[in-house]
N, C-alpha and C. Protein backbone atom coordinates (compact mmCIF):
# COMPACT_ATOMS: atom_id res chain seq x y z
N UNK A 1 76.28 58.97 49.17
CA UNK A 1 75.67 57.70 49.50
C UNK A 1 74.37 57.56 48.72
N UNK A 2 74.01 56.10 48.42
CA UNK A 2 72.88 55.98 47.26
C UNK A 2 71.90 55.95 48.72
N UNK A 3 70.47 56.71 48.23
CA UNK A 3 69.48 55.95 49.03
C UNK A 3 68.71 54.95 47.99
N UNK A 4 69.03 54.00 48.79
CA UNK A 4 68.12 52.75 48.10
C UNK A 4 67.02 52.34 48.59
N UNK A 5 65.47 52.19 47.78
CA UNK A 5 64.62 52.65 48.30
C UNK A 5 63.67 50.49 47.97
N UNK A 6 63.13 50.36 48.96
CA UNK A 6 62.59 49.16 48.54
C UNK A 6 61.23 48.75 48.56
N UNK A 7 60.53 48.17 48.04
CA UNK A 7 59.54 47.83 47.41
C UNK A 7 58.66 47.19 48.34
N UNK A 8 57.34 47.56 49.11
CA UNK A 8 57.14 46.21 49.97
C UNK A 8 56.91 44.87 49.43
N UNK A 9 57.07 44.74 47.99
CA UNK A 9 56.88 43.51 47.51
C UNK A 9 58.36 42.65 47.49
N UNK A 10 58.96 43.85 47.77
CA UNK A 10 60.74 43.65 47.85
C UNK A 10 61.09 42.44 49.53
N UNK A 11 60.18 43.22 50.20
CA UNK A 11 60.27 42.68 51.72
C UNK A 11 60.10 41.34 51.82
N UNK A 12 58.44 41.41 51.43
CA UNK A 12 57.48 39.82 51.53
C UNK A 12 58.26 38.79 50.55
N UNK A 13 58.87 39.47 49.32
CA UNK A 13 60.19 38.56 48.44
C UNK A 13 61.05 37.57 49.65
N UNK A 14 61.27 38.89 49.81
CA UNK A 14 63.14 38.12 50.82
C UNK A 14 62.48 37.49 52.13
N UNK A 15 61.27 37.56 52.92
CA UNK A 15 60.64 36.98 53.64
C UNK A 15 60.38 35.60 53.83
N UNK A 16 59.64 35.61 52.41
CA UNK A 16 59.13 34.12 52.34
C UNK A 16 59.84 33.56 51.75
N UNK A 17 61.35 33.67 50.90
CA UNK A 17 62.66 33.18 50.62
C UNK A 17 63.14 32.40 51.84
N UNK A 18 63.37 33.37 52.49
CA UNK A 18 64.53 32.95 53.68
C UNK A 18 63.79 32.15 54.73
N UNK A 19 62.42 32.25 55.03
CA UNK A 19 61.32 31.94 55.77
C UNK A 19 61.33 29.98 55.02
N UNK A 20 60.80 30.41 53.93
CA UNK A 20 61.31 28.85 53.32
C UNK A 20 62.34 27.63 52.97
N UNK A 21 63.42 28.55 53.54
CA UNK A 21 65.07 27.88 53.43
C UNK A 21 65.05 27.61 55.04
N UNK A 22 64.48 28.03 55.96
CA UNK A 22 64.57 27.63 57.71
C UNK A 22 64.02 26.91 57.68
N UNK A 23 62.18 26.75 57.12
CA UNK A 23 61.15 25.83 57.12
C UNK A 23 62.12 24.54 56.76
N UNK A 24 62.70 24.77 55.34
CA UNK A 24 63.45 22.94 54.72
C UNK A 24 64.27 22.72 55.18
N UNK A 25 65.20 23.37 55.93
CA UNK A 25 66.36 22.85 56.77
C UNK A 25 65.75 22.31 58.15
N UNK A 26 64.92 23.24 59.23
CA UNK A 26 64.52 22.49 60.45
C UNK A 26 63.55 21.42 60.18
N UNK A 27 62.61 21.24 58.88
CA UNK A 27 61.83 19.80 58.88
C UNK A 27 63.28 18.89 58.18
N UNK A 28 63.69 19.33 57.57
CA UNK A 28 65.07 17.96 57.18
C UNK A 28 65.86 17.11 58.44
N UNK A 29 66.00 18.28 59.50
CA UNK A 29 66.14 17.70 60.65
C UNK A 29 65.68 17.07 61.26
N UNK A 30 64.36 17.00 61.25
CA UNK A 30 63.44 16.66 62.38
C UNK A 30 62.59 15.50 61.76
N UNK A 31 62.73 15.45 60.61
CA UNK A 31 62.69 13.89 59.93
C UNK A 31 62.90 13.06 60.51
N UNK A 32 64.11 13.08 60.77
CA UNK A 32 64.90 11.73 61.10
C UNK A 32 65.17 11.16 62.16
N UNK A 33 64.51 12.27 63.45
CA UNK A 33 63.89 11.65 64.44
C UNK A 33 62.82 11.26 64.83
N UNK A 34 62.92 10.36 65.80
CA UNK A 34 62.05 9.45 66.19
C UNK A 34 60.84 10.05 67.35
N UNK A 35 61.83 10.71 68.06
CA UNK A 35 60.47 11.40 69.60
C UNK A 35 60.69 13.27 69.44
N UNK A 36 59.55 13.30 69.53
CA UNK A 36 58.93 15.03 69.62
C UNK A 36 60.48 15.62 70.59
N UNK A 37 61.21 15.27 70.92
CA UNK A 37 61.98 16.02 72.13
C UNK A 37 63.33 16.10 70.85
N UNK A 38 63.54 14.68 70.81
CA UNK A 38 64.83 14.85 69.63
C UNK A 38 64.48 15.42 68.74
N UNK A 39 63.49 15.81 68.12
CA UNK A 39 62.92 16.98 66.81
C UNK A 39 62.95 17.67 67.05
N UNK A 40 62.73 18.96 68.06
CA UNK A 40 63.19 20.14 68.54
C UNK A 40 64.54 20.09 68.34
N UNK A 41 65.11 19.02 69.46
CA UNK A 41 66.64 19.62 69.22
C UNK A 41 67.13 19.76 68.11
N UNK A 42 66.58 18.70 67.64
CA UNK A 42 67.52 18.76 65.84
C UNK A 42 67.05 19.86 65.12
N UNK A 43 65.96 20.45 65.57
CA UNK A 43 65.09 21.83 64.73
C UNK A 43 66.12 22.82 65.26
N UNK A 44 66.34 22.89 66.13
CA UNK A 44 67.19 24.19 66.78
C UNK A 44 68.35 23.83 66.60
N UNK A 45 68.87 22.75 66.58
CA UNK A 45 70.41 23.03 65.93
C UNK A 45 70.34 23.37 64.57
N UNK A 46 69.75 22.88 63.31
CA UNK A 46 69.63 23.17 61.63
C UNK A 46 69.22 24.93 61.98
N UNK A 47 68.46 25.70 62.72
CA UNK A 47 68.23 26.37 62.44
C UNK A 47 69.21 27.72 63.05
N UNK A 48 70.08 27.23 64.05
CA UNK A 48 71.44 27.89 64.51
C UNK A 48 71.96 27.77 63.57
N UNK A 49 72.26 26.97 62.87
CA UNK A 49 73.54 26.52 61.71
C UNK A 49 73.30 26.89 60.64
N UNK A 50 71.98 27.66 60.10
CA UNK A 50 71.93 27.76 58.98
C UNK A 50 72.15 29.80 59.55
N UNK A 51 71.31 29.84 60.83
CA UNK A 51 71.52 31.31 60.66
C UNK A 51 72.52 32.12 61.13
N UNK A 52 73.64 30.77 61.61
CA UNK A 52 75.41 31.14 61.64
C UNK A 52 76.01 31.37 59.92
N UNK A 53 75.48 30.26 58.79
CA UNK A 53 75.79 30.89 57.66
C UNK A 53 75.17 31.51 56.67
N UNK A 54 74.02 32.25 57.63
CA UNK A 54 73.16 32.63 56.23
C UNK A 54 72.87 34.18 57.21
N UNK A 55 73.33 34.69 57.95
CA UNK A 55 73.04 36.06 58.70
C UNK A 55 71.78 36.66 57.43
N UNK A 56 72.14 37.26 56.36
CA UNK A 56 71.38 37.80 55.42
C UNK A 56 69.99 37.51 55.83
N UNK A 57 69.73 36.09 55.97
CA UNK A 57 67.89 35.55 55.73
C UNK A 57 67.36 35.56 57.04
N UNK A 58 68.66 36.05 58.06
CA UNK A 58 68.18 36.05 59.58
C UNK A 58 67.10 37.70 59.82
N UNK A 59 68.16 38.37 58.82
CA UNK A 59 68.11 40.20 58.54
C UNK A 59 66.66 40.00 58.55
N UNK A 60 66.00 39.28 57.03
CA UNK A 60 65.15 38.99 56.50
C UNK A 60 63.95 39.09 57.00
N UNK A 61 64.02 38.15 58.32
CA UNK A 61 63.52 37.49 58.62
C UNK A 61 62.91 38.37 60.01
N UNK A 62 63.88 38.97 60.76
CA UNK A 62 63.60 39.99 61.71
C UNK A 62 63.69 41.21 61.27
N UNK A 63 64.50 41.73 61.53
CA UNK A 63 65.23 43.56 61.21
C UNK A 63 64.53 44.13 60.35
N UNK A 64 64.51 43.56 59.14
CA UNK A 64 64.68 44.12 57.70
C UNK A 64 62.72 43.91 57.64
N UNK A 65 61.98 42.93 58.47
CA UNK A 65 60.67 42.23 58.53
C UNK A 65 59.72 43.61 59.30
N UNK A 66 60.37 43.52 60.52
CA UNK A 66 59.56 44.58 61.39
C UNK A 66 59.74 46.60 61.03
N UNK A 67 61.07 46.66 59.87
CA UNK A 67 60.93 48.19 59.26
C UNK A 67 60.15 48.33 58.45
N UNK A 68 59.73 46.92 57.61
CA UNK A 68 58.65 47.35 56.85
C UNK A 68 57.16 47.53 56.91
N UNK A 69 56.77 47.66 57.98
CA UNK A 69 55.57 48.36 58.49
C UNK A 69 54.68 47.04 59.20
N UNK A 70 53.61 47.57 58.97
CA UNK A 70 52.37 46.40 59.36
C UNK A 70 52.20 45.09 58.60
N UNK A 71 52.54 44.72 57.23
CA UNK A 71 52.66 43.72 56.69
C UNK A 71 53.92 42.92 56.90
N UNK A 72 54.65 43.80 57.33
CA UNK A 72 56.23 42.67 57.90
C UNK A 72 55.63 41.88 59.49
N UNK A 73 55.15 42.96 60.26
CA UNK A 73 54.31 42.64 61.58
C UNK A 73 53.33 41.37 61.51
N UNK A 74 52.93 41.18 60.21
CA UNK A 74 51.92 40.23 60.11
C UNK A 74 52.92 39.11 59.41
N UNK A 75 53.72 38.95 58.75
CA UNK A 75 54.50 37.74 58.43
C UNK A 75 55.38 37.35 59.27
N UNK A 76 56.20 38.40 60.44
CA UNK A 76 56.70 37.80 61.46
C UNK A 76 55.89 36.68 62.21
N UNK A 77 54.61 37.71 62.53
CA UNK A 77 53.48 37.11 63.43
C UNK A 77 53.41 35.43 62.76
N UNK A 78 53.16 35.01 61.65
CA UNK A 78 53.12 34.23 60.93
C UNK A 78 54.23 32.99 61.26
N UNK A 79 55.20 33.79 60.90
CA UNK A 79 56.45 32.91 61.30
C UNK A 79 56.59 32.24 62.68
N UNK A 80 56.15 33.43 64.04
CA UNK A 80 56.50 32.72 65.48
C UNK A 80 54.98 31.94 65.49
N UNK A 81 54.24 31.90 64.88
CA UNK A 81 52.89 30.93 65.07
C UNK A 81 53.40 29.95 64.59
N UNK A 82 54.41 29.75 63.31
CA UNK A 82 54.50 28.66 62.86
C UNK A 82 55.23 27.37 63.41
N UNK A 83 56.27 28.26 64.11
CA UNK A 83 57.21 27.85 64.91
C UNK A 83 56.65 27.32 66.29
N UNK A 84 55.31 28.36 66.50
CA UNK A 84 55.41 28.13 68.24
C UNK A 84 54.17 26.61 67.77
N UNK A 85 53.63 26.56 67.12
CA UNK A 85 52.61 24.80 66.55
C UNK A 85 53.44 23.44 66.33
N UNK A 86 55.03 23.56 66.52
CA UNK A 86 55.88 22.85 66.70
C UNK A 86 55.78 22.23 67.92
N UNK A 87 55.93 23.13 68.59
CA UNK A 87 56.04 23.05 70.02
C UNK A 87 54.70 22.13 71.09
N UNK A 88 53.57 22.27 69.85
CA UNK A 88 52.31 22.13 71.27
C UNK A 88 52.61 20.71 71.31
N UNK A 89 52.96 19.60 70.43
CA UNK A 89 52.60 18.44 71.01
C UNK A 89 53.72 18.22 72.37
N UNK A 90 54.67 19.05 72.91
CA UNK A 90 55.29 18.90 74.04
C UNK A 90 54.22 18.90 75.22
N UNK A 91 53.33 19.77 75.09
CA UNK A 91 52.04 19.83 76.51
C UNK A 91 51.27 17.86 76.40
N UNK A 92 52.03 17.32 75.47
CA UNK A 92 51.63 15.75 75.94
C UNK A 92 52.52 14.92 76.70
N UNK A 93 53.90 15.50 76.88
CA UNK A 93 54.67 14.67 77.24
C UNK A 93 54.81 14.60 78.91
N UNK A 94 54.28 15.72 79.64
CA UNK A 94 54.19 15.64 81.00
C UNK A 94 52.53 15.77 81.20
N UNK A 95 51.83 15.01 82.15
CA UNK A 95 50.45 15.28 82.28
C UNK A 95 49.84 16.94 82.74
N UNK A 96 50.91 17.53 83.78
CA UNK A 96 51.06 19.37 83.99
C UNK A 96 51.48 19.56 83.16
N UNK A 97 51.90 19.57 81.88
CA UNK A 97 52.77 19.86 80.85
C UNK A 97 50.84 20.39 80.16
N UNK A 98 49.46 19.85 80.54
CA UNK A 98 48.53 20.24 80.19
C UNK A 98 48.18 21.65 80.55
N UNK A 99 48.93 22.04 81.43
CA UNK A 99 48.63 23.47 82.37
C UNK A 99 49.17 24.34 81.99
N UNK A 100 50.25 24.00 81.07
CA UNK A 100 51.21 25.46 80.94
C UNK A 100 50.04 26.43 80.81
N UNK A 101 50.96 27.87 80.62
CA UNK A 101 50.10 29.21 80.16
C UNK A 101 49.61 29.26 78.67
N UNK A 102 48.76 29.35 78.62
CA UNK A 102 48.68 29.49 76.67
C UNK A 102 49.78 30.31 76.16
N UNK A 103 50.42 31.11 77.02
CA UNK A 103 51.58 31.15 75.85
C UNK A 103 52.92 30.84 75.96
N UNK A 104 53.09 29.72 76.39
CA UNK A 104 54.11 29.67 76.22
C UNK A 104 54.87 28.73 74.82
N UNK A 105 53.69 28.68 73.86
CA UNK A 105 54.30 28.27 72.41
C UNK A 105 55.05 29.62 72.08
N UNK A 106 54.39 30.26 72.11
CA UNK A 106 55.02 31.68 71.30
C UNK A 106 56.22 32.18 72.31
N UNK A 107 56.15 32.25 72.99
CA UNK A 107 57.46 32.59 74.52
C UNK A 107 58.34 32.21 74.10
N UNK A 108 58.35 30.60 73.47
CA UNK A 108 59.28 29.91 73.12
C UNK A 108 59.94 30.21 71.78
N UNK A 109 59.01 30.30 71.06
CA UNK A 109 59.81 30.57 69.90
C UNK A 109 60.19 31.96 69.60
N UNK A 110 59.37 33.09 70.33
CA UNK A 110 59.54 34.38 70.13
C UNK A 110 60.77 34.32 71.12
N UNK A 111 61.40 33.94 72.26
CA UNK A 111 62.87 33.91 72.96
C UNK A 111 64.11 33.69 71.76
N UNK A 112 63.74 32.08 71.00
CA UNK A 112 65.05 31.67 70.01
C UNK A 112 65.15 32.43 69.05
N UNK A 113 63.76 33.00 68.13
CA UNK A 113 63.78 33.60 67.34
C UNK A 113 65.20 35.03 67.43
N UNK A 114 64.68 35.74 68.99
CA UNK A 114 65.09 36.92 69.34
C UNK A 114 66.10 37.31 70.03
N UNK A 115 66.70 35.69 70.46
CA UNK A 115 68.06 35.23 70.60
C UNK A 115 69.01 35.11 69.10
N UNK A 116 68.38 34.53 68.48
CA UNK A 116 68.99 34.29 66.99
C UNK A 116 69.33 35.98 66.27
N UNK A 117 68.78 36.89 66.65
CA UNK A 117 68.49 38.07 65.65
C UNK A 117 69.40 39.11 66.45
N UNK A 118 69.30 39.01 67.34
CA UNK A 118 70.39 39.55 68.63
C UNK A 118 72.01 39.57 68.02
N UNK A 119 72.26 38.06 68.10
CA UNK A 119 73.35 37.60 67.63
C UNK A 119 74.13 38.49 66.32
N UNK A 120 73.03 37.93 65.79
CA UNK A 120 72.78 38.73 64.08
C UNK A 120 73.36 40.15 64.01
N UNK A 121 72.41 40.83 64.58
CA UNK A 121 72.56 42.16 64.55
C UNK A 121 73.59 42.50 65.14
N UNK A 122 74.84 42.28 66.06
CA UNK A 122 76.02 42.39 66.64
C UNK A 122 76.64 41.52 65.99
N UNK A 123 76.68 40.96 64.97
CA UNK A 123 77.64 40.43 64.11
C UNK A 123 78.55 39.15 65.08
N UNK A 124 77.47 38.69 65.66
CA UNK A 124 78.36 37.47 66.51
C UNK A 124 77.60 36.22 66.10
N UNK A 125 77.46 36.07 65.18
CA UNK A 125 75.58 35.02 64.37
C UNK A 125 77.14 33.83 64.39
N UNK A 126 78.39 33.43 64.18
CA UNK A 126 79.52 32.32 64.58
C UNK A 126 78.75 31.86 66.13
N UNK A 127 78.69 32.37 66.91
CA UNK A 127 78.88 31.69 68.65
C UNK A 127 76.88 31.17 67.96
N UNK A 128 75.82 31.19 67.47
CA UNK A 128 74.95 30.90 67.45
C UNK A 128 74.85 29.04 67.44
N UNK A 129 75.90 28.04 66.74
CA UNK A 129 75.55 26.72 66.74
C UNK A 129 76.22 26.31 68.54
N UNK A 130 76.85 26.81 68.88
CA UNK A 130 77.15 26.74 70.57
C UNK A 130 76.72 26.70 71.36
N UNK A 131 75.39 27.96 71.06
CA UNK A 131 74.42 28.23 71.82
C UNK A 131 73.00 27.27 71.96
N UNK A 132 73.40 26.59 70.59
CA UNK A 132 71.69 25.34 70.16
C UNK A 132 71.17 24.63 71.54
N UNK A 133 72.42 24.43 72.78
CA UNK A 133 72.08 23.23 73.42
C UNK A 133 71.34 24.32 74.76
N UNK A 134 71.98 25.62 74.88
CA UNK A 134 71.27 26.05 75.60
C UNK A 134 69.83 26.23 75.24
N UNK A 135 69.47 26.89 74.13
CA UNK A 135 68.43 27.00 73.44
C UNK A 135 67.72 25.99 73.67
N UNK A 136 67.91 24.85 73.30
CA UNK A 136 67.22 23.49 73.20
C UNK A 136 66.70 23.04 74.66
N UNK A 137 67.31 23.27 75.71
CA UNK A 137 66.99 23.41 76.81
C UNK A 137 66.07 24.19 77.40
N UNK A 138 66.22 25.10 77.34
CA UNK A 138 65.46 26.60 77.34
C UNK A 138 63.58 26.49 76.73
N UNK A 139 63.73 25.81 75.47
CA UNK A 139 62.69 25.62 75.14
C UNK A 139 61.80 24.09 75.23
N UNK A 140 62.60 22.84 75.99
CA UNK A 140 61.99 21.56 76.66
C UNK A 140 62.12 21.42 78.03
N UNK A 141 62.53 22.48 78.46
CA UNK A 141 62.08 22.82 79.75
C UNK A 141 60.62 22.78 80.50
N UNK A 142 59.77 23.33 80.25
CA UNK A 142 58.65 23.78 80.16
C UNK A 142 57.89 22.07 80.16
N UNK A 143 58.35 21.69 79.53
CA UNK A 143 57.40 20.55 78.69
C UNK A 143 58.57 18.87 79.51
N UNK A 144 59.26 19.09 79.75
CA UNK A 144 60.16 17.88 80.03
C UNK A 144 60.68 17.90 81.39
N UNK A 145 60.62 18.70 82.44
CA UNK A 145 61.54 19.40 83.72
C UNK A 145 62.74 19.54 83.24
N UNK A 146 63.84 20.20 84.10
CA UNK A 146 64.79 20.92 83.75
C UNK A 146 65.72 19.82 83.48
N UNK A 147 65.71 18.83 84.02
CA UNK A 147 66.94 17.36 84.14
C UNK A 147 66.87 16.62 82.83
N UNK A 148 65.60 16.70 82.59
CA UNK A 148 65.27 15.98 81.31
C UNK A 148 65.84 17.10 80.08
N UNK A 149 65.50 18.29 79.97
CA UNK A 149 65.81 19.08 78.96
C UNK A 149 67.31 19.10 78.71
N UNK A 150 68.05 18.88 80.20
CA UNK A 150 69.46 19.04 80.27
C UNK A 150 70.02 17.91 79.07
N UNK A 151 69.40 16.85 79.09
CA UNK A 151 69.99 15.35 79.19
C UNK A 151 69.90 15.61 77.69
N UNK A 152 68.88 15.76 76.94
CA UNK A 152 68.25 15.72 75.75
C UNK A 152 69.13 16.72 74.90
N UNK A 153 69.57 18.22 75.44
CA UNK A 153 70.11 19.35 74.61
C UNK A 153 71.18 18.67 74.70
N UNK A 154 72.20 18.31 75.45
CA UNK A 154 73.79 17.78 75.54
C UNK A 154 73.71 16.70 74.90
């Protein structure tokens, strides 16, 4: 067996690759809606669907992110910040929606993220666009009550 040995410039490569192919697929989505609630969903479905056919940039993105030491730790970190600043204008849409916990931006995206990578890593990353509406729920919950999140993911 070869050991193949990689570069950390090899890592932050395939990082900010695959990191930038999620970024243009979930804003392509979320274009073209109109209210902060339908932009999530449409963010979390493009981003099921791309990491049902792109497993590789999911690797990338988790697995392959957190073996490479403290600088993968800091571009993950990067990534669920980026993801979870999506999320804050939801604390406008209910007036307690002002109260959440401070973290539940990152809760949120660190759950889909780690739902998505799950999948991945058991080679079941197919059942991931199935799962978008639970997901989508899961994460306008918080911000919409549970009836509303229901209505919005389906």
């Amino acid at each position: 067996m070869d050991d193949i040995s990689y570069s950390s410039d090899d890592f932050a490569d395939a990082f900010e690759f695959a990191f930038a192919r999620f970024q243009v697929a979930i804003e392509e989505a979320c274009v073209v809606q109109a209210e902060w609630p339908e932009k999530v969903a449409a963010g979390i479905r493009a981003a099921f669907d791309l990491a049902a056919t792109d497993p590789a940039a999911v690797r990338a993105l988790t697995t392959d992110e957190m073996a490479s030491g403290h600088a993968g730790f800091l571009r993950y970190d990067r990534m669920i910040s980026h993801f979870a600043e999506q999320l804050l204008p939801g604390r406008h849409q209910r007036a307690e929606g002002r109260h959440l916990p401070e973290i539940t931006e990152r809760a949120m995206a660190s759950g889909v993220v780690t739902l998505i990578a799950q999948r991945v890593d058991r080679g079941r990353h197919a059942e991931l666009p199935g799962l978008a509406p639970e997901a989508t729920q899961f994460v306008l919950t918080p911000y919409l009550g549970a009836v509303e999140a229901r209505r919005i993911a389906t």
